[in-house]
Protein backbone atom coordinates (compact mmCIF):
# COMPACT_ATOMS: atom_id res chain seq x y z
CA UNK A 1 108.86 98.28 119.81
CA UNK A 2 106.76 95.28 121.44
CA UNK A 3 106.81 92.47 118.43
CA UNK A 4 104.48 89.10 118.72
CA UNK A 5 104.55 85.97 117.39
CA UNK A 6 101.84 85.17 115.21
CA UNK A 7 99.82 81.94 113.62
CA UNK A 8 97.34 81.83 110.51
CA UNK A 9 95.09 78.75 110.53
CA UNK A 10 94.02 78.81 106.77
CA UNK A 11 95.66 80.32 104.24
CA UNK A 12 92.66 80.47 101.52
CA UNK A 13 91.80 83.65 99.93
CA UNK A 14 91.12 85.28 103.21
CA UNK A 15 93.99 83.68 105.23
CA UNK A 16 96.60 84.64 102.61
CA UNK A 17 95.47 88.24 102.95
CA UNK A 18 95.65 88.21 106.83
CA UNK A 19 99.28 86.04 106.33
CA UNK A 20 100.57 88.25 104.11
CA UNK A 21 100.28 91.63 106.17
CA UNK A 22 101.65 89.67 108.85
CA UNK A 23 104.38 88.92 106.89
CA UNK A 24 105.60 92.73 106.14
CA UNK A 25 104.42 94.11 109.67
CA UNK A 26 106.90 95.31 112.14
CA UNK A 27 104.59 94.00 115.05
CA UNK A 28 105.29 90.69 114.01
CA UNK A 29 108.76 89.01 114.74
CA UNK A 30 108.01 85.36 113.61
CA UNK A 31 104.80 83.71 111.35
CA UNK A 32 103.64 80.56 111.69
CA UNK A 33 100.97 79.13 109.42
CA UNK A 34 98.34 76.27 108.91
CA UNK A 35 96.48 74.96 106.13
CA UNK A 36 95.63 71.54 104.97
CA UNK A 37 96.61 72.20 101.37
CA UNK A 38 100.20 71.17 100.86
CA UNK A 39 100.43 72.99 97.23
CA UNK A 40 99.33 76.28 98.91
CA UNK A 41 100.84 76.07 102.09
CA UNK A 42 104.58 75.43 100.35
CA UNK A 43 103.03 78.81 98.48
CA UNK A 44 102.28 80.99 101.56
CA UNK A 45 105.58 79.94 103.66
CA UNK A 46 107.79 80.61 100.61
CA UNK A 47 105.78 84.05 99.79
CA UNK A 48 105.61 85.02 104.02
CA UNK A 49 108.69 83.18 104.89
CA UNK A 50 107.01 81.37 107.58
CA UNK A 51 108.88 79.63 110.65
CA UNK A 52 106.37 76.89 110.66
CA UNK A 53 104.45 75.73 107.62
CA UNK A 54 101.86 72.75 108.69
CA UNK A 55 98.64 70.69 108.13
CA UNK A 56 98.19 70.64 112.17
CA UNK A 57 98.10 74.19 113.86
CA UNK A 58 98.47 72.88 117.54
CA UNK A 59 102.01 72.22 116.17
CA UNK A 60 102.63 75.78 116.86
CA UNK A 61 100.44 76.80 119.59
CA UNK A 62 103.06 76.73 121.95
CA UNK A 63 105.17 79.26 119.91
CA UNK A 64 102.99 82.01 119.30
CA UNK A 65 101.13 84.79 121.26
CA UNK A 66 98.22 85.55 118.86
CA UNK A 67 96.09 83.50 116.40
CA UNK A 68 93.96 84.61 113.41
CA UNK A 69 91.94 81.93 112.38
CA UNK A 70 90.40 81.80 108.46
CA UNK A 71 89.61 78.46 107.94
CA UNK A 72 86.28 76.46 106.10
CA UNK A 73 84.48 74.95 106.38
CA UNK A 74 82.87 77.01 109.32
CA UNK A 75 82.13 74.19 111.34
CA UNK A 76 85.76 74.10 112.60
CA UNK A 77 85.75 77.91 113.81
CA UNK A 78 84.56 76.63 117.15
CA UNK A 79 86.73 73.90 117.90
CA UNK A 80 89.97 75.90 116.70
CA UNK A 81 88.84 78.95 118.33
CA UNK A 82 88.27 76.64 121.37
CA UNK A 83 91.67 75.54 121.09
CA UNK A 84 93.41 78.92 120.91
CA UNK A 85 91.63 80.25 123.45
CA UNK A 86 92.11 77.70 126.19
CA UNK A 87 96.10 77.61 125.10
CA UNK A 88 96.05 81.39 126.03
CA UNK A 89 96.51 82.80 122.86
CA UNK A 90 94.48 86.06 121.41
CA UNK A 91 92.17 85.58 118.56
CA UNK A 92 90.82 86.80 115.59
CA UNK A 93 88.17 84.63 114.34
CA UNK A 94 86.49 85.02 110.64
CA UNK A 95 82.51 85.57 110.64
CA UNK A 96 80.62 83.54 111.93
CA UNK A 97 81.97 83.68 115.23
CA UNK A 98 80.65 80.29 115.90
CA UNK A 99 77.16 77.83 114.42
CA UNK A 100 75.25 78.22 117.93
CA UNK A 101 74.83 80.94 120.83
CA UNK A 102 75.89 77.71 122.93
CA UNK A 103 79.44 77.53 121.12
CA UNK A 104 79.81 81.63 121.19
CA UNK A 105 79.04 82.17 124.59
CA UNK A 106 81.31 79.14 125.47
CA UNK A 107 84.34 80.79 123.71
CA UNK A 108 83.44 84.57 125.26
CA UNK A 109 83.76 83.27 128.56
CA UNK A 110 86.90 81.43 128.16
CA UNK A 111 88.36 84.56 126.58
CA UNK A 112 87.09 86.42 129.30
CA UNK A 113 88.38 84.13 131.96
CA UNK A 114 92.19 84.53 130.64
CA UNK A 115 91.99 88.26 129.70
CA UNK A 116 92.35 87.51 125.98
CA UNK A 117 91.96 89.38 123.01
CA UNK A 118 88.53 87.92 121.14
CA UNK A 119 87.91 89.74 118.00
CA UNK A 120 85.83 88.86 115.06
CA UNK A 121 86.28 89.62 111.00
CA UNK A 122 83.68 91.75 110.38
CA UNK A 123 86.16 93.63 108.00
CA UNK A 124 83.57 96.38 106.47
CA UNK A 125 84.08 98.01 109.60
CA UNK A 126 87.48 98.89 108.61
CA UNK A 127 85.77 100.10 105.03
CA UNK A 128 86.40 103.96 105.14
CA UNK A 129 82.64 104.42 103.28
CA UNK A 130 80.92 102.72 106.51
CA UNK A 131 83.40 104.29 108.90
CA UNK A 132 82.05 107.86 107.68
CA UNK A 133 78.90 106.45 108.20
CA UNK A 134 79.27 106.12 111.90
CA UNK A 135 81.26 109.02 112.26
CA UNK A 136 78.02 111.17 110.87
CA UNK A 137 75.97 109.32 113.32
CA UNK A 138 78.50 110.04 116.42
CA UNK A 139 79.15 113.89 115.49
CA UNK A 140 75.47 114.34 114.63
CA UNK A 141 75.41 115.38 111.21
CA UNK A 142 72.64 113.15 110.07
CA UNK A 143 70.51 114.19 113.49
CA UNK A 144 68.53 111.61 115.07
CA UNK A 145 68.60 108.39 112.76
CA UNK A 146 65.07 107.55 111.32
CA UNK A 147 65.99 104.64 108.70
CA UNK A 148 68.57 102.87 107.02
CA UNK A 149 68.85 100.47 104.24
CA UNK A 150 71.62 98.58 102.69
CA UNK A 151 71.64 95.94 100.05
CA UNK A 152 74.57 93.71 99.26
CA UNK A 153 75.52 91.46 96.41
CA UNK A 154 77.81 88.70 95.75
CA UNK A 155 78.35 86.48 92.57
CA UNK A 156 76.89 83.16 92.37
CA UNK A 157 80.30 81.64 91.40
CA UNK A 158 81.31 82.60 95.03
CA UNK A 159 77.44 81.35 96.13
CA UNK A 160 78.16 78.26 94.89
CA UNK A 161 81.39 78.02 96.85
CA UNK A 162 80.05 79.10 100.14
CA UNK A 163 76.76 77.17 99.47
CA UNK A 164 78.75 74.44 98.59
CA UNK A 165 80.62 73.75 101.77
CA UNK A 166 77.78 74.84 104.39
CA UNK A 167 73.50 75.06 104.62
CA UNK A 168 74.21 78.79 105.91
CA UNK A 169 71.95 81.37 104.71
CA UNK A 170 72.56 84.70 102.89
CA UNK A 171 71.64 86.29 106.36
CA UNK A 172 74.53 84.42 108.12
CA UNK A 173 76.65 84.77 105.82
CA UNK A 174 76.13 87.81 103.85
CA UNK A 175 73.48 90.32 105.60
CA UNK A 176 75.72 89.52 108.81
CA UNK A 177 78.79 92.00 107.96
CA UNK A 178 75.58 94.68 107.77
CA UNK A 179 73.62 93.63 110.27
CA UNK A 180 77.09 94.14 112.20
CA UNK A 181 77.53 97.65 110.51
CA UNK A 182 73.92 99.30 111.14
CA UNK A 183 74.20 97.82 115.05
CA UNK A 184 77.66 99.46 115.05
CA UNK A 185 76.47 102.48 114.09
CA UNK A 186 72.90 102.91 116.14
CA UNK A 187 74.68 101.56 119.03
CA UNK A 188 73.72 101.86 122.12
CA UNK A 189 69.70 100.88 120.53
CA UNK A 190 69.44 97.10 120.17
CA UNK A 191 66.96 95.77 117.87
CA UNK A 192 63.60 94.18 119.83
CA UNK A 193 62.32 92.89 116.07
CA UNK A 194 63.06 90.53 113.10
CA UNK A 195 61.24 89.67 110.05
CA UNK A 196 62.67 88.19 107.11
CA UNK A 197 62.08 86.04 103.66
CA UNK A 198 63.95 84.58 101.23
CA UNK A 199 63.91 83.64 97.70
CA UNK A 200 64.62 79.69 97.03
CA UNK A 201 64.87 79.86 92.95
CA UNK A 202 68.53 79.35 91.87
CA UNK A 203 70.83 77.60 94.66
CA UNK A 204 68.08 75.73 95.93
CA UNK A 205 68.50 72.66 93.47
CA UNK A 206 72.11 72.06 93.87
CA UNK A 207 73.02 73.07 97.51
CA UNK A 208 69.45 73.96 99.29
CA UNK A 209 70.30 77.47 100.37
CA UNK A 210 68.41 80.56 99.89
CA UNK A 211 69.41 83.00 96.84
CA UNK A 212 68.51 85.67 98.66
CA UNK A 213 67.42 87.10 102.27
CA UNK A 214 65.31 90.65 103.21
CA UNK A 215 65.59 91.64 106.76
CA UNK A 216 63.74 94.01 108.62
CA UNK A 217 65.35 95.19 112.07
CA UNK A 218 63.33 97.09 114.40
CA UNK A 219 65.47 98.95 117.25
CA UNK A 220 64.15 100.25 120.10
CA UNK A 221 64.67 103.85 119.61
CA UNK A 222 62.14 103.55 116.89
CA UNK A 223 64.99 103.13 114.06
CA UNK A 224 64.00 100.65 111.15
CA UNK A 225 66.44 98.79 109.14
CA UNK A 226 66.28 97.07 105.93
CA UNK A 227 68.93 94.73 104.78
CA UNK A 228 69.32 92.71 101.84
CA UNK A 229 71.82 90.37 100.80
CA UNK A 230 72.11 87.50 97.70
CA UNK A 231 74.74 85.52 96.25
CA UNK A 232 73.19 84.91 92.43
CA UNK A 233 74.70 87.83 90.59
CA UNK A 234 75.65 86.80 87.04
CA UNK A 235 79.60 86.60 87.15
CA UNK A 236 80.49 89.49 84.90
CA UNK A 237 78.86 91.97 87.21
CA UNK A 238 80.64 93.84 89.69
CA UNK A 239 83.47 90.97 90.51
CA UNK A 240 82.81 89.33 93.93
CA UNK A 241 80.41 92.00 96.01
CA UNK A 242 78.33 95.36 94.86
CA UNK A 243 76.59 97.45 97.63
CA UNK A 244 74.47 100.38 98.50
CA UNK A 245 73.44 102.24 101.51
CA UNK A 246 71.03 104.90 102.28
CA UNK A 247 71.08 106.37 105.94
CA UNK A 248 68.49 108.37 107.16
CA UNK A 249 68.14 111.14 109.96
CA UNK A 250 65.90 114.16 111.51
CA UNK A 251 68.48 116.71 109.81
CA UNK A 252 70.69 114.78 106.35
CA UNK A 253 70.12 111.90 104.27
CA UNK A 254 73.83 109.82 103.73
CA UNK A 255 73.50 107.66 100.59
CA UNK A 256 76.74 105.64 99.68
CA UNK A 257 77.60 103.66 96.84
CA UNK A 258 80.45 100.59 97.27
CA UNK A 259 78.71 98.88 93.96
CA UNK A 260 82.63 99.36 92.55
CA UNK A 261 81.27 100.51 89.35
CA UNK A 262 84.12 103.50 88.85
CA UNK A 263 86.75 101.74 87.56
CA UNK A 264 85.52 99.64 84.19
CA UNK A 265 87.66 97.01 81.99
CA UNK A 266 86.41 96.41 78.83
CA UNK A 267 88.36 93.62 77.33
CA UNK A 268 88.17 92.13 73.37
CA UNK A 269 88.08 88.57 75.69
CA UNK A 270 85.91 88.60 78.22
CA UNK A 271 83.66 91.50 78.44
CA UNK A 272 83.29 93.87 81.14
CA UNK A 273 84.66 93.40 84.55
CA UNK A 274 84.56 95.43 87.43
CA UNK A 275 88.15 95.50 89.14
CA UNK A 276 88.55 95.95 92.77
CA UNK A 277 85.49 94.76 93.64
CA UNK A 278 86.17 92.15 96.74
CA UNK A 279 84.74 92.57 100.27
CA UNK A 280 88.01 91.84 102.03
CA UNK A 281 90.22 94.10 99.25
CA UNK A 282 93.34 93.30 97.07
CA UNK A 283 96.94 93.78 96.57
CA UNK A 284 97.25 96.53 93.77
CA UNK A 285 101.17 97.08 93.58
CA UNK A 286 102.62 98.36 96.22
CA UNK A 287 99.13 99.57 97.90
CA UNK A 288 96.50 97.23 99.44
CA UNK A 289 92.80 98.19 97.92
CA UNK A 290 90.64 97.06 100.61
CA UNK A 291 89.80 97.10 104.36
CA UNK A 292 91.33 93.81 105.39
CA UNK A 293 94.72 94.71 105.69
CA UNK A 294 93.31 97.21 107.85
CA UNK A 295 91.98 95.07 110.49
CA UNK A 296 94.81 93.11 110.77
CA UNK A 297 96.81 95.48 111.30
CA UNK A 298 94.19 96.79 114.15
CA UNK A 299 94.25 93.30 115.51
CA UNK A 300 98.28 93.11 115.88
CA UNK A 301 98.17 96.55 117.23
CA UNK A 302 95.50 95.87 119.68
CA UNK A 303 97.50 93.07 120.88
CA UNK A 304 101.46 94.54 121.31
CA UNK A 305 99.80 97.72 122.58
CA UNK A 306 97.42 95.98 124.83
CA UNK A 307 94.39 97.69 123.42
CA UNK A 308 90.87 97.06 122.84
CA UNK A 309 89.59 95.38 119.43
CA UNK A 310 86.80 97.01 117.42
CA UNK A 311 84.73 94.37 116.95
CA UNK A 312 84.69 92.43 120.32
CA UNK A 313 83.45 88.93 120.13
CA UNK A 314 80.31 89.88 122.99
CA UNK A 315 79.31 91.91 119.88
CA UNK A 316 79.53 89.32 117.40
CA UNK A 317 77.33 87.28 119.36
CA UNK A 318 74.58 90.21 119.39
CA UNK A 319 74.65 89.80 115.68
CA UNK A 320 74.30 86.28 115.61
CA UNK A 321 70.88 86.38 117.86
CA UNK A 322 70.01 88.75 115.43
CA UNK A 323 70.55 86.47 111.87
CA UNK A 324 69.41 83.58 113.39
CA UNK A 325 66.56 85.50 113.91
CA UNK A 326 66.16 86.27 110.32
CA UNK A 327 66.48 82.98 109.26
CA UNK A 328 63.54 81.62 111.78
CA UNK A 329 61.64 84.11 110.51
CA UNK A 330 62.18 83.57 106.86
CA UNK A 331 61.51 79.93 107.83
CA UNK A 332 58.25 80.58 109.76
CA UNK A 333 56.63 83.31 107.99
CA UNK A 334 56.17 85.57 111.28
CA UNK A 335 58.43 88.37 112.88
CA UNK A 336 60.51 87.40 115.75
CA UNK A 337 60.20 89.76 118.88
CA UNK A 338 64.31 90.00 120.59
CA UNK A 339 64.47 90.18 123.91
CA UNK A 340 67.60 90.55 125.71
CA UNK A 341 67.49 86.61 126.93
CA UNK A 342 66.14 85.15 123.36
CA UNK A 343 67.51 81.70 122.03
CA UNK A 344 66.45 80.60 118.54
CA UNK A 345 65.16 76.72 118.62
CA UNK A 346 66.85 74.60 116.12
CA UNK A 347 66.17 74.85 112.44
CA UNK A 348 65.99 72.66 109.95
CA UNK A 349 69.30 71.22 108.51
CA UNK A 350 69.92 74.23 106.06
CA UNK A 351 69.69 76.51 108.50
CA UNK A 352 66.59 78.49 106.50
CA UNK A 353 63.66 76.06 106.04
């Protein structure tokens, strides 16, 4: 069996996941990992028994063959993706794949130029729910697609977080993993139209973001799309995310519902909660509840076995014209036509207006 070495730059909630399957994969034969907390790094290594355990990850460039990268703030995607990429190692990059089509198409090309593996997190790929989506839309049981809407949810305790340490919009940061999913899916039609707003009520005062963003995606085989996505749920709902999707064609309607309200705990202290109800999944035991694990897995795979990724960064960057969009509409007021060769001007310092 081919085995790789492998680095983690970040080990927050989202690295420690991606470390941690690392950790018990056979594809792996040594771990390195990065992260500028010392308390949680001495955490990780000891949990992952990791070969390296550092603040600096160019300390181990030199030792591994692949790189998944999970660090915040998101302004340092670029330069470590950058850094990986040019020291010949394969990547997988968290969302966003970079802050400007500049930096993306910078990092695609040097990818490109080496013959690397460039994926991106968009996880809910990897969510069985979606997957039957697009597998309807492939085999044709839903007929010719007509319309689809999807509207996802986070907590405003993890708002405030993201809000907190970056002016990036619910559309960049939210909408994006569905904006990824309906392209995915109506692929090869690329959306030619954008019109958004937002809602400025709640995490406006404290960390100028929007609470909320609704995007309407026209595609050029006539298909509309409507996605929303907000980060002010009160904290007892559904724990971290809650979402619904309708999809829409000539011969079935698909409607799915990932709002995690089957399994309830009602506690004396506390109130209800909603378990199992992150985007990127859980441990649970001996089983992993989640899609996360998945595409890590998919990622080491895709790298021993020398095949392709399923979300390729040229993708990712197709998604990004398309937020970006959003948010220059939300800040203008007007729809924004897409063709193949649009670049959004710069926006204001949040990002949104």
């Amino acid at each position: 069996m081919t085995t790789i070495d492998v680095g983690v730059i970040g080990t927050g909630w989202c690295g420690g996941i991606r470390a941690a399957v690392c950790a018990a994969s056979p594809l792996v034969e040594s771990l390195h990992v990065a992260e500028i907390r010392p308390d949680r790094l001495a955490e990780v290594a000891a949990r992952t028994g990791a070969v390296t355990a550092t603040a600096d990850y160019r300390e181990f460039l030199d030792k591994v063959d692949a790189v998944l990268i999970s660090a915040t703030p998101e302004t340092t995607h670029y330069p470590m993706a950058r850094d990986c990429l040019a020291a010949g190692k394969h990547v997988l990059l968290e969302k966003p794949l970079a802050l400007t089509l500049d930096e993306a198409d910078e990092l695609i090309d040097l990818a490109d130029s080496r013959g690397l593996k460039f994926a991106v997190g968009y996880s809910q790929r990897f969510n069985p729910k979606q997957a039957y989506v697009k597998q309807c839309l492939v085999d044709g049981t839903l007929g010719t697609p007509v319309s689809a809407l999807v509207s996802r949810h986070i907590t405003r305790n993890l708002g405030r977080k993201i809000g907190g340490r970056i002016k990036l919009s619910p559309a960049a940061m939210e909408a994006t993993h569905d904006i990824d999913f309906v392209m995915w899916c109506l692929a090869p039609a690329r959306p030619v139209s954008v019109y958004a707003q937002s809602v400025r009520r709640v995490m406006a005062p404290d960390h100028d973001v929007p609470d909320c963003s609704w995007i309407t995606i026209t595609f050029d085989n006539g298909v509309v799309v409507v996605i929303g996505a907000g980060w002010i749920l009160p904290p007892g709902y559904p724990n971290f995310s809650t979402t619904t999707i309708e999809f829409v064609g000539s011969d079935a309607a698909l409607l799915i519902d990932d709002s995690h309200r089957d399994i309830v705990l009602n506690r004396m202290s506390g109130g209800v909660v909603f378990p199992l109800s992150t985007m990127p999944g859980e441990q649970v035991g001996h089983v992993y509840a989640g899609p996360m694990a998945t595409e890590t897995t998919h990622f080491l795979t895709a790298v021993t076995g020398d095949g392709p990724v399923l979300v390729p960064a040229r993708e990712a960057r197709e998604v990004m014209r398309v937020y970006l969009a959003a948010d220059l509409s939300a800040e203008s007021g007007q729809p924004v036509a897409l063709d193949p060769y649009w670049r959004p001007p710069v926006l204001s310092a949040a990002g949104t207006g």
